[in-house]
PDB file of N, CA and C in Angstrom:
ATOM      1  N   UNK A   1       0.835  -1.174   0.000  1.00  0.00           N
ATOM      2  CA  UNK A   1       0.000   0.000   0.000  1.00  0.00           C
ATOM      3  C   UNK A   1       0.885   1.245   0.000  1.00  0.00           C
ATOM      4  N   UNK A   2      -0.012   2.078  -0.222  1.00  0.00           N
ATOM      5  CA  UNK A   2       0.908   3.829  -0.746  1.00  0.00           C
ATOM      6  C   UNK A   2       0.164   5.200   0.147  1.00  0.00           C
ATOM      7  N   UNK A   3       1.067   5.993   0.535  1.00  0.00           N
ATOM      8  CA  UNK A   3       0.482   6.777   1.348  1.00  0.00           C
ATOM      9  C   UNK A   3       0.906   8.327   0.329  1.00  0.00           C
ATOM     10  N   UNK A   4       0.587   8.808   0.394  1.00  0.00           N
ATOM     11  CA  UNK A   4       0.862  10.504   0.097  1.00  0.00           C
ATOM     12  C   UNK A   4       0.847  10.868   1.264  1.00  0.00           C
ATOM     13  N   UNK A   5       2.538  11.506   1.573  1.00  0.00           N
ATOM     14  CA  UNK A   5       2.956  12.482   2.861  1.00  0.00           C
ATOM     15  C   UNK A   5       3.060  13.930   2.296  1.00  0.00           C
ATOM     16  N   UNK A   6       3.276  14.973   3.148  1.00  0.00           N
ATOM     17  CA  UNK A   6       3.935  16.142   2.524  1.00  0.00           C
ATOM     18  C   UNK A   6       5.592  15.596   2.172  1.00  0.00           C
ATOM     19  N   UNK A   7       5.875  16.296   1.343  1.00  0.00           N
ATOM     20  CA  UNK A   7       7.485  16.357   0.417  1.00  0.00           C
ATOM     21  C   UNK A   7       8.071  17.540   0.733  1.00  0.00           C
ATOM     22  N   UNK A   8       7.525  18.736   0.880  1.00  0.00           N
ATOM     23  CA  UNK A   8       8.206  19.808   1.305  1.00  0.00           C
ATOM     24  C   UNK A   8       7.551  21.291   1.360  1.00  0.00           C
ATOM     25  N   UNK A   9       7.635  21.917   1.871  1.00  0.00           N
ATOM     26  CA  UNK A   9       6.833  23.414   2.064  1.00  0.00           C
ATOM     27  C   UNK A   9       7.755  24.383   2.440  1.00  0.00           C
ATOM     28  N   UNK A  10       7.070  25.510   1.278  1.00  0.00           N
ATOM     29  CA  UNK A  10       7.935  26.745   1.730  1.00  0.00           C
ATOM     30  C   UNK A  10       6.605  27.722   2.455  1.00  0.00           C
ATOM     31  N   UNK A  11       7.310  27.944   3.175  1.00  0.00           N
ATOM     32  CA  UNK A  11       6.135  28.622   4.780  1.00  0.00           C
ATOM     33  C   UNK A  11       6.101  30.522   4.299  1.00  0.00           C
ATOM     34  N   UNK A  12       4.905  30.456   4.289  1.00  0.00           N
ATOM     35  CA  UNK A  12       4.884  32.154   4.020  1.00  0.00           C
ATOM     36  C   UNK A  12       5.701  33.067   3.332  1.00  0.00           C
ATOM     37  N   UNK A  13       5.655  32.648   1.918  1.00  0.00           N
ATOM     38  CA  UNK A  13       6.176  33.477   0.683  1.00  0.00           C
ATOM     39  C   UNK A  13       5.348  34.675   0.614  1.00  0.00           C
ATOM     40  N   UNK A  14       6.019  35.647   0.196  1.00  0.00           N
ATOM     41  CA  UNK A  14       5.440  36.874  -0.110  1.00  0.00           C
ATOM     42  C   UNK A  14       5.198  37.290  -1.763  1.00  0.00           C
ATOM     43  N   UNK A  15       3.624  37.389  -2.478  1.00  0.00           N
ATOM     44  CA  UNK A  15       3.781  37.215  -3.514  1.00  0.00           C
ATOM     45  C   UNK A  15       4.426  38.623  -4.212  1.00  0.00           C
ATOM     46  N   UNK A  16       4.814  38.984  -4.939  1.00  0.00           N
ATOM     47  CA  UNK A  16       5.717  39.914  -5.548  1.00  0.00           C
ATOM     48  C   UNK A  16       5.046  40.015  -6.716  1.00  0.00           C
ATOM     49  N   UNK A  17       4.401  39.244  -7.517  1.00  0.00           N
ATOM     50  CA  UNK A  17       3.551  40.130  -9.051  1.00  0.00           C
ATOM     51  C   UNK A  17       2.227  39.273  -9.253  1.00  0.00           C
ATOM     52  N   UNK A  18       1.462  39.422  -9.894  1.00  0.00           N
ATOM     53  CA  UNK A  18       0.574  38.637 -10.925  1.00  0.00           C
ATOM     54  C   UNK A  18       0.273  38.978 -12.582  1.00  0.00           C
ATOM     55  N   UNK A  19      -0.458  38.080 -13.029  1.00  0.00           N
ATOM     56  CA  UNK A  19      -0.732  38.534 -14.350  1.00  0.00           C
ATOM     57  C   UNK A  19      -1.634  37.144 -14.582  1.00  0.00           C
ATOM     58  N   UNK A  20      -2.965  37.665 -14.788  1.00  0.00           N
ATOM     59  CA  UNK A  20      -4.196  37.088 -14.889  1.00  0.00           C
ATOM     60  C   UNK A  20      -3.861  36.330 -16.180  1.00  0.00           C
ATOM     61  N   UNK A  21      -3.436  37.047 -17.495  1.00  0.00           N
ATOM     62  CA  UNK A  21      -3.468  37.031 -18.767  1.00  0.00           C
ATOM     63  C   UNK A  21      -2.142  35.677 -19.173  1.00  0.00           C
ATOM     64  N   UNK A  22      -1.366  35.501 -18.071  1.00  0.00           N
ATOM     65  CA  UNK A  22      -0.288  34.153 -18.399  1.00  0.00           C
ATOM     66  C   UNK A  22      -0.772  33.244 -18.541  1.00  0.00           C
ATOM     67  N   UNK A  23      -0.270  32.127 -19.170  1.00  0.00           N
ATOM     68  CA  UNK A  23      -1.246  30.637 -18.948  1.00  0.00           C
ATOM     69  C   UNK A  23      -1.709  29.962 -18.069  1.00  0.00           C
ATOM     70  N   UNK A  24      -0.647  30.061 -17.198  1.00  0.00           N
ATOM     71  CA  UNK A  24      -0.821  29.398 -15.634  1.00  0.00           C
ATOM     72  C   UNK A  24       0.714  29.446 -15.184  1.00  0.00           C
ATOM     73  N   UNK A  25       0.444  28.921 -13.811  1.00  0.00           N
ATOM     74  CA  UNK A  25       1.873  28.384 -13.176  1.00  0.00           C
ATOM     75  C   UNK A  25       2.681  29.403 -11.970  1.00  0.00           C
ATOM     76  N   UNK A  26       2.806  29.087 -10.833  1.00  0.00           N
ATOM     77  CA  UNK A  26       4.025  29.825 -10.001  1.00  0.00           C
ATOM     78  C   UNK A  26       5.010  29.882 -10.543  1.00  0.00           C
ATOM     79  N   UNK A  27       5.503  31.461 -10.797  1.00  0.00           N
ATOM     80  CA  UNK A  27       7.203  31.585 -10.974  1.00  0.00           C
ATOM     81  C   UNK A  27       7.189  31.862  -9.469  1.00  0.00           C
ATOM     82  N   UNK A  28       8.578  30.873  -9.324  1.00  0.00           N
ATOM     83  CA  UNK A  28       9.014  30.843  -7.896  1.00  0.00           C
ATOM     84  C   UNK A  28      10.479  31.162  -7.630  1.00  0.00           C
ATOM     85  N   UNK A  29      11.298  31.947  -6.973  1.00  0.00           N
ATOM     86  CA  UNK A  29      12.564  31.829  -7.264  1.00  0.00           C
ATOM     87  C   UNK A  29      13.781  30.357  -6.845  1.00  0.00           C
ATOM     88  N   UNK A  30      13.936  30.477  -8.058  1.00  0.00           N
ATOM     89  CA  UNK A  30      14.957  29.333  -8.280  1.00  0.00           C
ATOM     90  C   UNK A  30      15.410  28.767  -6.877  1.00  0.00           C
ATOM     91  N   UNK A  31      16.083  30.056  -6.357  1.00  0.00           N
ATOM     92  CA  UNK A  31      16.644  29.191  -4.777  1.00  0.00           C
ATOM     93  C   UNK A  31      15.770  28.570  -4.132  1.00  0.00           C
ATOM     94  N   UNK A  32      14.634  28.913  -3.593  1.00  0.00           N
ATOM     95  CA  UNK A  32      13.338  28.653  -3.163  1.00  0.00           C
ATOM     96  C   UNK A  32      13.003  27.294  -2.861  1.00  0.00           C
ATOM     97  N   UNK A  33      12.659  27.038  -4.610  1.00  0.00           N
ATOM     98  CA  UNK A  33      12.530  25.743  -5.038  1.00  0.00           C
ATOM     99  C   UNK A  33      13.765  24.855  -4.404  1.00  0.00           C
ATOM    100  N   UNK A  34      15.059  25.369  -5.127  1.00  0.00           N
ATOM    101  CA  UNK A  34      15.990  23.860  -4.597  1.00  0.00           C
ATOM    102  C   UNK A  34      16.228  23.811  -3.257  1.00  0.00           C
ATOM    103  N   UNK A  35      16.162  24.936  -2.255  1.00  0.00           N
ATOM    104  CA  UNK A  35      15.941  24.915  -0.511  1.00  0.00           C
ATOM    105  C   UNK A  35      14.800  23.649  -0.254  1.00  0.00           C
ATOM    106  N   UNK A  36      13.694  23.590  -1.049  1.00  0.00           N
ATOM    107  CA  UNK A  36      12.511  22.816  -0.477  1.00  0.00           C
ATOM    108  C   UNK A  36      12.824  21.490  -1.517  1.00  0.00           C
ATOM    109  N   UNK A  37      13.825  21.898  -2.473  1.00  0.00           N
ATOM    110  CA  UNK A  37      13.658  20.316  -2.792  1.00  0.00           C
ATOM    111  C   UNK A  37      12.616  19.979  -4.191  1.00  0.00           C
ATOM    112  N   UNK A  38      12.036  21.156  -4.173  1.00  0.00           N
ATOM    113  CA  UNK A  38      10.829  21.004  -5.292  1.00  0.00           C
ATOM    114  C   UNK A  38      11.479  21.601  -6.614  1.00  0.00           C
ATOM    115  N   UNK A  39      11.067  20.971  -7.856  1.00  0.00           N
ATOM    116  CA  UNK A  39      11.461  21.294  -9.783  1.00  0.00           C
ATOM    117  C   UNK A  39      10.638  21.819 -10.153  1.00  0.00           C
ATOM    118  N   UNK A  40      11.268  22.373 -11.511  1.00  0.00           N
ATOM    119  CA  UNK A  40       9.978  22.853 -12.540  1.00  0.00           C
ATOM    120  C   UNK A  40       9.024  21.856 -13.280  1.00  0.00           C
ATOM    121  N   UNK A  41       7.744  22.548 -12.633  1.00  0.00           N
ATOM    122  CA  UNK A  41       6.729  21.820 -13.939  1.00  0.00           C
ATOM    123  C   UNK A  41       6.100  21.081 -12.251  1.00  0.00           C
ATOM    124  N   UNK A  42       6.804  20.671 -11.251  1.00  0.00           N
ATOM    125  CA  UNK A  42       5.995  20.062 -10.460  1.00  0.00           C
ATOM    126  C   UNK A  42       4.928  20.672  -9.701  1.00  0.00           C
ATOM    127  N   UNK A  43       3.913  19.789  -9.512  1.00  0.00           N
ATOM    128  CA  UNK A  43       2.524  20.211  -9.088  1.00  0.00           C
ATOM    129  C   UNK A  43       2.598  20.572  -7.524  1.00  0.00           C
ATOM    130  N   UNK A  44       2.215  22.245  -6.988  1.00  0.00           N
ATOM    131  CA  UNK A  44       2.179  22.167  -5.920  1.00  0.00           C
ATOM    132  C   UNK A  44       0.943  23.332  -5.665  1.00  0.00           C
ATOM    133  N   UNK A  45       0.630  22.597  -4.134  1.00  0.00           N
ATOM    134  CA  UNK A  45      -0.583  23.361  -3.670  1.00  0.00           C
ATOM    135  C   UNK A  45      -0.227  24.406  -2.738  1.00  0.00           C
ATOM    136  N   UNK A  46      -1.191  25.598  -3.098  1.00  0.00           N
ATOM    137  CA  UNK A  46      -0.913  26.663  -2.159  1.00  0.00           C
ATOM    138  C   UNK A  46      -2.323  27.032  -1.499  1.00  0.00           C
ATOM    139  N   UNK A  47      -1.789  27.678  -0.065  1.00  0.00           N
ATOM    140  CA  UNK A  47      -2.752  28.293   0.473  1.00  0.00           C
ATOM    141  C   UNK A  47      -2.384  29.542   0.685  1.00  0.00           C
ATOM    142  N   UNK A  48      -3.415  30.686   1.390  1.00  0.00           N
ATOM    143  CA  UNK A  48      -3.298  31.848   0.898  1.00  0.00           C
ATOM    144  C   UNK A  48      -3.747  32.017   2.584  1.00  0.00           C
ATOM    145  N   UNK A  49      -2.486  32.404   3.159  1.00  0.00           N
ATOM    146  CA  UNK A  49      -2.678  32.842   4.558  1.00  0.00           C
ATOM    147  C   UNK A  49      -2.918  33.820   4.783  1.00  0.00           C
ATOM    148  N   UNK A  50      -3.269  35.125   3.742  1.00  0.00           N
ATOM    149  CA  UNK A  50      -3.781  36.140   3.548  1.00  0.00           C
ATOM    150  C   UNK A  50      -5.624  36.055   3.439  1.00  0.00           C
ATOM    151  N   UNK A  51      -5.937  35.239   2.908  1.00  0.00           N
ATOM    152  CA  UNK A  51      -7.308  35.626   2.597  1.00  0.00           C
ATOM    153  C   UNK A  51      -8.112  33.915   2.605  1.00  0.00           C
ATOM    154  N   UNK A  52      -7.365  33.061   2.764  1.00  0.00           N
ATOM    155  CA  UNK A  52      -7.946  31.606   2.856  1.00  0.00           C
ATOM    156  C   UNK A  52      -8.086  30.516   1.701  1.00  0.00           C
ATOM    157  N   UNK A  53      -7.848  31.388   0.805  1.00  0.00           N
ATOM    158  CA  UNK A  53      -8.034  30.899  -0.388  1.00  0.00           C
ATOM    159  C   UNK A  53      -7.026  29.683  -0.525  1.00  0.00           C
ATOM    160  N   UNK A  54      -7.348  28.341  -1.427  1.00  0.00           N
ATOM    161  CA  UNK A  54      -6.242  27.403  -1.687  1.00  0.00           C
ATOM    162  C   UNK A  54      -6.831  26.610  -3.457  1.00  0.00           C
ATOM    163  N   UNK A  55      -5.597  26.694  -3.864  1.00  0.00           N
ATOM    164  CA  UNK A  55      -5.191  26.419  -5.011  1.00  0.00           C
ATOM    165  C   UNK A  55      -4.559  25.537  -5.043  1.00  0.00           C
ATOM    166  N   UNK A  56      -4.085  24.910  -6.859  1.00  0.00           N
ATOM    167  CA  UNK A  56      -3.162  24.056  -6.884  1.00  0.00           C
ATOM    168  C   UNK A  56      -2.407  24.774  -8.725  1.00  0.00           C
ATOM    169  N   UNK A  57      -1.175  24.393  -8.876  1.00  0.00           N
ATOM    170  CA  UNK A  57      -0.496  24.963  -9.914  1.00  0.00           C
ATOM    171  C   UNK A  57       0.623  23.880 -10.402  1.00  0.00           C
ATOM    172  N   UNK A  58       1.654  24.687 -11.103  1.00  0.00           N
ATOM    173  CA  UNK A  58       2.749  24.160 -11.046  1.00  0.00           C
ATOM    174  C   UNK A  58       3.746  25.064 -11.094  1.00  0.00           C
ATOM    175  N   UNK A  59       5.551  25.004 -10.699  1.00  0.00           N
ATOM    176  CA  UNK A  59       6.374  26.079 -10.704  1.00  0.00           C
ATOM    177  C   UNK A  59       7.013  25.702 -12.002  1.00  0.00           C
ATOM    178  N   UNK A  60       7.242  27.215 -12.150  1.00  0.00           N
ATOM    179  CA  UNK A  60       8.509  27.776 -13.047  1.00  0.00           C
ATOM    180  C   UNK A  60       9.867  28.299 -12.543  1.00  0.00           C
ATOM    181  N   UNK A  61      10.605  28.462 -12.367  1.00  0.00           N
ATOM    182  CA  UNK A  61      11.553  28.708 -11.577  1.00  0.00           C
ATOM    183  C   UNK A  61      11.676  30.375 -11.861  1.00  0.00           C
ATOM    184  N   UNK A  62      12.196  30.919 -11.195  1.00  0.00           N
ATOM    185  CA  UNK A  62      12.079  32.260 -11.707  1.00  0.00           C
ATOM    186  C   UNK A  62      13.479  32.917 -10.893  1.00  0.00           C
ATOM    187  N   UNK A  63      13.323  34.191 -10.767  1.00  0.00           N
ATOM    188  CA  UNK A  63      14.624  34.990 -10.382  1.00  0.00           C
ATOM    189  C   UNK A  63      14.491  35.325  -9.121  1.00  0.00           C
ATOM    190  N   UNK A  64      15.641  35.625  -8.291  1.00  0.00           N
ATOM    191  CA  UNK A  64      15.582  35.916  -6.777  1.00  0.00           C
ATOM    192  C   UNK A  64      14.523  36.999  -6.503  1.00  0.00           C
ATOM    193  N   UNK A  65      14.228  36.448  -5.592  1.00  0.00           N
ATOM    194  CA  UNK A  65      12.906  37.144  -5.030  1.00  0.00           C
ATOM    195  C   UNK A  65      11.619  36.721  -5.730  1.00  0.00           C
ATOM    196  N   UNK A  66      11.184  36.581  -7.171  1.00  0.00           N
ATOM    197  CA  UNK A  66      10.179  36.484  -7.595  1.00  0.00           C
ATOM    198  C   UNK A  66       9.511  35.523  -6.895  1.00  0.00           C
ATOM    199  N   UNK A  67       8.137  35.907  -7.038  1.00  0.00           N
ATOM    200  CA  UNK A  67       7.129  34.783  -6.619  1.00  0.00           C
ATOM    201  C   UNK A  67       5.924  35.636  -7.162  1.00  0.00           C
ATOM    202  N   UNK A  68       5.394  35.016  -8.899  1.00  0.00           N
ATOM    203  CA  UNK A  68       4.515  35.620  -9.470  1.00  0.00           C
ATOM    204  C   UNK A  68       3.464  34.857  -9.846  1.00  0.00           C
ATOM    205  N   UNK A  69       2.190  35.017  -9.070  1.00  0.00           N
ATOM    206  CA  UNK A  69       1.272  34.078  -9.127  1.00  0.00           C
ATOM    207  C   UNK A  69      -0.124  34.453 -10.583  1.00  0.00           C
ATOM    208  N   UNK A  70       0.601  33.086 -11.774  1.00  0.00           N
ATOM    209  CA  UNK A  70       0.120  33.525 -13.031  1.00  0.00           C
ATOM    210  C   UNK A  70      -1.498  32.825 -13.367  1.00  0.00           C
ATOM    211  N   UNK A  71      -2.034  33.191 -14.921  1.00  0.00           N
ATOM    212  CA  UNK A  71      -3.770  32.598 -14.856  1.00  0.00           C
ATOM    213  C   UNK A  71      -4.724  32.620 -13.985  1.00  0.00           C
ATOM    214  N   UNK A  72      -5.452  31.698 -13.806  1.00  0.00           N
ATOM    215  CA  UNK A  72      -6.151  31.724 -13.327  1.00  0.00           C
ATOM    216  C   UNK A  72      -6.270  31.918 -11.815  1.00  0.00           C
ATOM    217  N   UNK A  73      -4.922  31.214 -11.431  1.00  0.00           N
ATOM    218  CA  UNK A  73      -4.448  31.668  -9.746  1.00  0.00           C
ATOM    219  C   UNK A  73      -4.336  32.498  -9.473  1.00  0.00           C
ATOM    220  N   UNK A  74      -4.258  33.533 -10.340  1.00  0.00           N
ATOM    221  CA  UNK A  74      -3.804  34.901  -9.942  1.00  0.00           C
ATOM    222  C   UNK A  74      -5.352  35.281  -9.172  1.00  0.00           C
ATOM    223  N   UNK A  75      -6.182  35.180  -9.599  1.00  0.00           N
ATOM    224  CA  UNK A  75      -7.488  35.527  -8.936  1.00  0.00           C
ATOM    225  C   UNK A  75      -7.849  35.456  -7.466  1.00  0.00           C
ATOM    226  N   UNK A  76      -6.606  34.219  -7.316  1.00  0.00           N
ATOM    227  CA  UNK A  76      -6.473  34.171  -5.877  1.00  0.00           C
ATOM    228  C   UNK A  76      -5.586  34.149  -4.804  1.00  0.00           C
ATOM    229  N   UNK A  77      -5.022  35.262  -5.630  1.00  0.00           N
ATOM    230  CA  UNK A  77      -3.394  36.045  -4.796  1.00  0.00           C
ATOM    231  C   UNK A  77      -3.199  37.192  -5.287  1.00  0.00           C
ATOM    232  N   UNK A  78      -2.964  38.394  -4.786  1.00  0.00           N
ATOM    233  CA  UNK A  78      -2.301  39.236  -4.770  1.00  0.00           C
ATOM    234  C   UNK A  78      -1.210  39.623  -4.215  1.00  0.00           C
ATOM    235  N   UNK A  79      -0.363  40.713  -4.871  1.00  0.00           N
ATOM    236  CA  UNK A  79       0.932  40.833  -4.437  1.00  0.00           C
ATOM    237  C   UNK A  79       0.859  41.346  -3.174  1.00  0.00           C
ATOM    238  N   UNK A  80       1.922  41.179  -1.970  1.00  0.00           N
ATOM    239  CA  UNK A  80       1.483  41.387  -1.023  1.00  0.00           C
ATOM    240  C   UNK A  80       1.315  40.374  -0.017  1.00  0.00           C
ATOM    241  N   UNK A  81      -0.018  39.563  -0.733  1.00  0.00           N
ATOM    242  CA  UNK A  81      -0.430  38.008   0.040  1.00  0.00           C
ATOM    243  C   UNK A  81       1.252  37.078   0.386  1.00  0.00           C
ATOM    244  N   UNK A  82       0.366  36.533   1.780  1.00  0.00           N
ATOM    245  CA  UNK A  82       1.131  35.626   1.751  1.00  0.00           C
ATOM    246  C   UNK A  82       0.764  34.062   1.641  1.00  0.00           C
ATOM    247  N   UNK A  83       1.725  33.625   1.071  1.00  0.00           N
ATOM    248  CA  UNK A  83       1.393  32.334   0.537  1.00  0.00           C
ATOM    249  C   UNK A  83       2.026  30.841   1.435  1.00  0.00           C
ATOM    250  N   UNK A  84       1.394  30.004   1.990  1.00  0.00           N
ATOM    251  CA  UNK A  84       2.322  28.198   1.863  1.00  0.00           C
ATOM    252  C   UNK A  84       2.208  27.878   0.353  1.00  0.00           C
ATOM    253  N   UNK A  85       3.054  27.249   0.061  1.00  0.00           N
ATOM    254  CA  UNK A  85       3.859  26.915  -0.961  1.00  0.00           C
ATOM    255  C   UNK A  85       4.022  25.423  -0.732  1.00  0.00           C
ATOM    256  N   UNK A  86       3.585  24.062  -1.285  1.00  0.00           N
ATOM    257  CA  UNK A  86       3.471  22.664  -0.887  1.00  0.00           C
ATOM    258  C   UNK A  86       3.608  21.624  -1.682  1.00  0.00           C
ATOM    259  N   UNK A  87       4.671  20.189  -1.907  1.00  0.00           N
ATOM    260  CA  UNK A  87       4.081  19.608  -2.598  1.00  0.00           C
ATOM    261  C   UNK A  87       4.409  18.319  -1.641  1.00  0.00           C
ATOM    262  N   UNK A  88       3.549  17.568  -2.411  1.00  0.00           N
ATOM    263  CA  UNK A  88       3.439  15.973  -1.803  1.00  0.00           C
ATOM    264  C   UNK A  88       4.157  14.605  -2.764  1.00  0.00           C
ATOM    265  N   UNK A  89       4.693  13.372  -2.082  1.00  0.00           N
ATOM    266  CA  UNK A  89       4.960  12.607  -2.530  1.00  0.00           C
ATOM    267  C   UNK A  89       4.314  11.366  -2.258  1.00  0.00           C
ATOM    268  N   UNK A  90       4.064  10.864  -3.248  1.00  0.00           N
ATOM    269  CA  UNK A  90       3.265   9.315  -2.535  1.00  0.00           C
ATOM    270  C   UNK A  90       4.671   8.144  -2.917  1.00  0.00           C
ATOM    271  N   UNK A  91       4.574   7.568  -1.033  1.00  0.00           N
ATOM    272  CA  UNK A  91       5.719   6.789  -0.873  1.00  0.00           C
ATOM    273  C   UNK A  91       5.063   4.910  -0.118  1.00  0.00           C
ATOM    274  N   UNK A  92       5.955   4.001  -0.009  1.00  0.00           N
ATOM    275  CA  UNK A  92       5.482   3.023   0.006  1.00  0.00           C
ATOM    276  C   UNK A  92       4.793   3.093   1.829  1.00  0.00           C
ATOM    277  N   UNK A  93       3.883   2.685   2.189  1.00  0.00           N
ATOM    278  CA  UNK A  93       3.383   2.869   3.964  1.00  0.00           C
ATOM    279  C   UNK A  93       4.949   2.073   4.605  1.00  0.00           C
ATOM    280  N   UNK A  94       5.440   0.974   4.116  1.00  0.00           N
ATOM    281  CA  UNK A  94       6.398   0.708   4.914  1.00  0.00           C
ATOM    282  C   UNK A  94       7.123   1.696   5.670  1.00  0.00           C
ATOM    283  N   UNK A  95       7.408   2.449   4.660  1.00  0.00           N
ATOM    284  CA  UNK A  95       8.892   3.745   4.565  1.00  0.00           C
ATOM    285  C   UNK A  95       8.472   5.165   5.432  1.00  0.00           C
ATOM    286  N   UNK A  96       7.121   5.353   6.151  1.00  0.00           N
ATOM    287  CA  UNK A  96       6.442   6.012   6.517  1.00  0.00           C
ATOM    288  C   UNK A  96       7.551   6.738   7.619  1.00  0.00           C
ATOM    289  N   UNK A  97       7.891   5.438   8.793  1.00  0.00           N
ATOM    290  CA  UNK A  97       8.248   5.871   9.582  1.00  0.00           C
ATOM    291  C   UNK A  97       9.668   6.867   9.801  1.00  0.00           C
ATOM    292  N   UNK A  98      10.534   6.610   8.688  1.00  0.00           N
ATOM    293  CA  UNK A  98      11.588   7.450   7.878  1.00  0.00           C
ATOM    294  C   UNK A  98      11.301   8.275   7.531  1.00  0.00           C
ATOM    295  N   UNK A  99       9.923   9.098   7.195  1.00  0.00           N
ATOM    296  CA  UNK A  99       9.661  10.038   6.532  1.00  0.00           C
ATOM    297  C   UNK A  99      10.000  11.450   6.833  1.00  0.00           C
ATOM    298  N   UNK A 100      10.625  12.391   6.444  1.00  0.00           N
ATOM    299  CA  UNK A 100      10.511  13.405   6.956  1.00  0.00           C
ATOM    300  C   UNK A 100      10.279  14.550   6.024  1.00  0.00           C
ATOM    301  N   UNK A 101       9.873  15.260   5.369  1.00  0.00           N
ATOM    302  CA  UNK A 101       9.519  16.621   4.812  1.00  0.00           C
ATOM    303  C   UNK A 101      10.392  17.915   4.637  1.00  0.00           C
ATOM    304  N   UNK A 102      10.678  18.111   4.048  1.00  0.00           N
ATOM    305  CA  UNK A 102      11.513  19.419   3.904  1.00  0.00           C
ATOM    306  C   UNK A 102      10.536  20.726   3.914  1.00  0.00           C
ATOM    307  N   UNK A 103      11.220  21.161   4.919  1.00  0.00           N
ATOM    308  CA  UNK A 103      10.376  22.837   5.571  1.00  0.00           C
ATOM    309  C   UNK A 103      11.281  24.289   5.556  1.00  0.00           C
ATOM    310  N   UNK A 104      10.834  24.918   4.342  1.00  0.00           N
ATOM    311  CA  UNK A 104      11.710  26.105   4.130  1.00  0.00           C
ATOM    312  C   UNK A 104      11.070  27.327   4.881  1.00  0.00           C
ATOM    313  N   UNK A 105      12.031  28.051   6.135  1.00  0.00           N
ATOM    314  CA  UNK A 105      10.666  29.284   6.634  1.00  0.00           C
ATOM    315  C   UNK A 105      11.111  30.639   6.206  1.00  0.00           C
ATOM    316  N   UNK A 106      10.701  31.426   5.830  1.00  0.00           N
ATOM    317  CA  UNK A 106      11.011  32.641   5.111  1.00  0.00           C
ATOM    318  C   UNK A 106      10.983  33.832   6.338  1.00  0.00           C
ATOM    319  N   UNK A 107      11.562  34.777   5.852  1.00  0.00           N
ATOM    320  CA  UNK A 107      11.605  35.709   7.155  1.00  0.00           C
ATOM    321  C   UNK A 107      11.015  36.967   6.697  1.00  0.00           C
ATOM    322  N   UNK A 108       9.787  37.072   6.151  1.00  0.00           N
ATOM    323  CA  UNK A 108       8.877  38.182   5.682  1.00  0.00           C
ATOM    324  C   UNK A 108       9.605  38.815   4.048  1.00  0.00           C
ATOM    325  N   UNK A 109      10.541  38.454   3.627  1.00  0.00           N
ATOM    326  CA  UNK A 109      11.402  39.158   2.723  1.00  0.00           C
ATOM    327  C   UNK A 109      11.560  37.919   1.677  1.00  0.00           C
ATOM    328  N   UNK A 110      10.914  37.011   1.775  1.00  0.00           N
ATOM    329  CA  UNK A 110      10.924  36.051   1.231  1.00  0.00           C
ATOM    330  C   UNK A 110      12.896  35.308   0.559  1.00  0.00           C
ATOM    331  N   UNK A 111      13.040  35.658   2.015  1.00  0.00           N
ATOM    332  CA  UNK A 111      14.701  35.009   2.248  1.00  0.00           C
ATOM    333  C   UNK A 111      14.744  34.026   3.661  1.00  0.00           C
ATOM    334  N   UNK A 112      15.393  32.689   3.195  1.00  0.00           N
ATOM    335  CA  UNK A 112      15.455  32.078   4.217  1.00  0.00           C
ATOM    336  C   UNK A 112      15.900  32.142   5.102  1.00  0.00           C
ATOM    337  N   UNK A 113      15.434  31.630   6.661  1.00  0.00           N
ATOM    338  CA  UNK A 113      15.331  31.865   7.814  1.00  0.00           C
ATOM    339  C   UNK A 113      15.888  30.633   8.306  1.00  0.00           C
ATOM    340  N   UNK A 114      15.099  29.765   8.140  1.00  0.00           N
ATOM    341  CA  UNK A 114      15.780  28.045   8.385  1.00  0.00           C
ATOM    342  C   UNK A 114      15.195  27.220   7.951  1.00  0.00           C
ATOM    343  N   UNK A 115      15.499  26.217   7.722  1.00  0.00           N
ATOM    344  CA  UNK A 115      15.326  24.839   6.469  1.00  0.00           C
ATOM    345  C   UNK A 115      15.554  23.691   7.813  1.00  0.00           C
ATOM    346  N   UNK A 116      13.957  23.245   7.945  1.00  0.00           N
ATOM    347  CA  UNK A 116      13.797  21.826   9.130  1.00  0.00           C
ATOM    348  C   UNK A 116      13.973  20.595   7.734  1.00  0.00           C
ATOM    349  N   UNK A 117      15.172  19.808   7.652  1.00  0.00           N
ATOM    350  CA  UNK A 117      15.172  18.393   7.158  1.00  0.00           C
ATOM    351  C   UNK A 117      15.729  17.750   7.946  1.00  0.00           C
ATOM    352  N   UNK A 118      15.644  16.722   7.766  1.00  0.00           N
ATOM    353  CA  UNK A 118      16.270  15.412   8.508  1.00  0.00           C
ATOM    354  C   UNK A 118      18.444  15.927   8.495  1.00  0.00           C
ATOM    355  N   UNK A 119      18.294  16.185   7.485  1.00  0.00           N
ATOM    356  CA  UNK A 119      19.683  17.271   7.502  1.00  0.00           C
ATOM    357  C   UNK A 119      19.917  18.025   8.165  1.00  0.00           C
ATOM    358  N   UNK A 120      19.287  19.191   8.263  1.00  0.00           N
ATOM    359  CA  UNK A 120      19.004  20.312   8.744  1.00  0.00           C
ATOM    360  C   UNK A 120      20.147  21.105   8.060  1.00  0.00           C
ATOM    361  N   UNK A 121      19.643  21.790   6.790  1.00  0.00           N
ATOM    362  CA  UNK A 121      20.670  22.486   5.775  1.00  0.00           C
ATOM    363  C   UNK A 121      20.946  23.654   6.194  1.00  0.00           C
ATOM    364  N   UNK A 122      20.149  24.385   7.147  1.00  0.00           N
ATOM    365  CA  UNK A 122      20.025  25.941   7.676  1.00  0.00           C
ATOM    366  C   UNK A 122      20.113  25.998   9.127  1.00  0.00           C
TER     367      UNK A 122
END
């Protein structure tokens, strides 16, 4: 049997642009992503600790600092908002108890603060 755990979260991003009119997709900045462990094109869910709202997308990698929430998501973020940032992996139930999550926390400036892994990179 197979469980879906969390894989990794970046904790309260600050969004920095939108544009209704893009196709879709989080540009996220590059560092961001490889702090949490997460690629381009992968599917991740956000919530909107600003206003409640929760979505799902995929990232683009983008430039330091960016975090530009494009299409249809944009409807449910503005710049300003702050965002969780999430994706999940489905792993075997054996392997459960090994599991641990990568947790990126931002320090309002959307620069890292500290990174909880089984590592502990920060």
């Amino acid at each position: 049997m197979y469980i879906t755990l969390l894989k990794s979260k970046i904790h309260r991003v600050v969004v920095t642009g939108s544009d209704k009119e893009y196709e879709g997709s989080l540009i996220l900045d590059s560092n961001l992503m490889t702090a949490a462990e997460m690629v381009e094109y992968e599917k991740v869910e956000l919530w909107n600790v600003s206003n409640g709202e929760r979505f799902s997308t995929y990232l683009i990698p983008g430039k330091q600092g960016e975090v530009i929430v494009n299409g249809a998501a944009a409807w449910r973020a503005k710049p300003g908002d702050k965002l969780i940032v999430s994706s999940f992996a489905t792993i075997e139930r054996e392997k459960v108890q090994n599991w641990t999550p990568t947790i990126v926390i931002l320090d309002g400036e959307n620069k890292i603060s500290k990174i909880k892994s089984k590592n502990q990179k920060a």
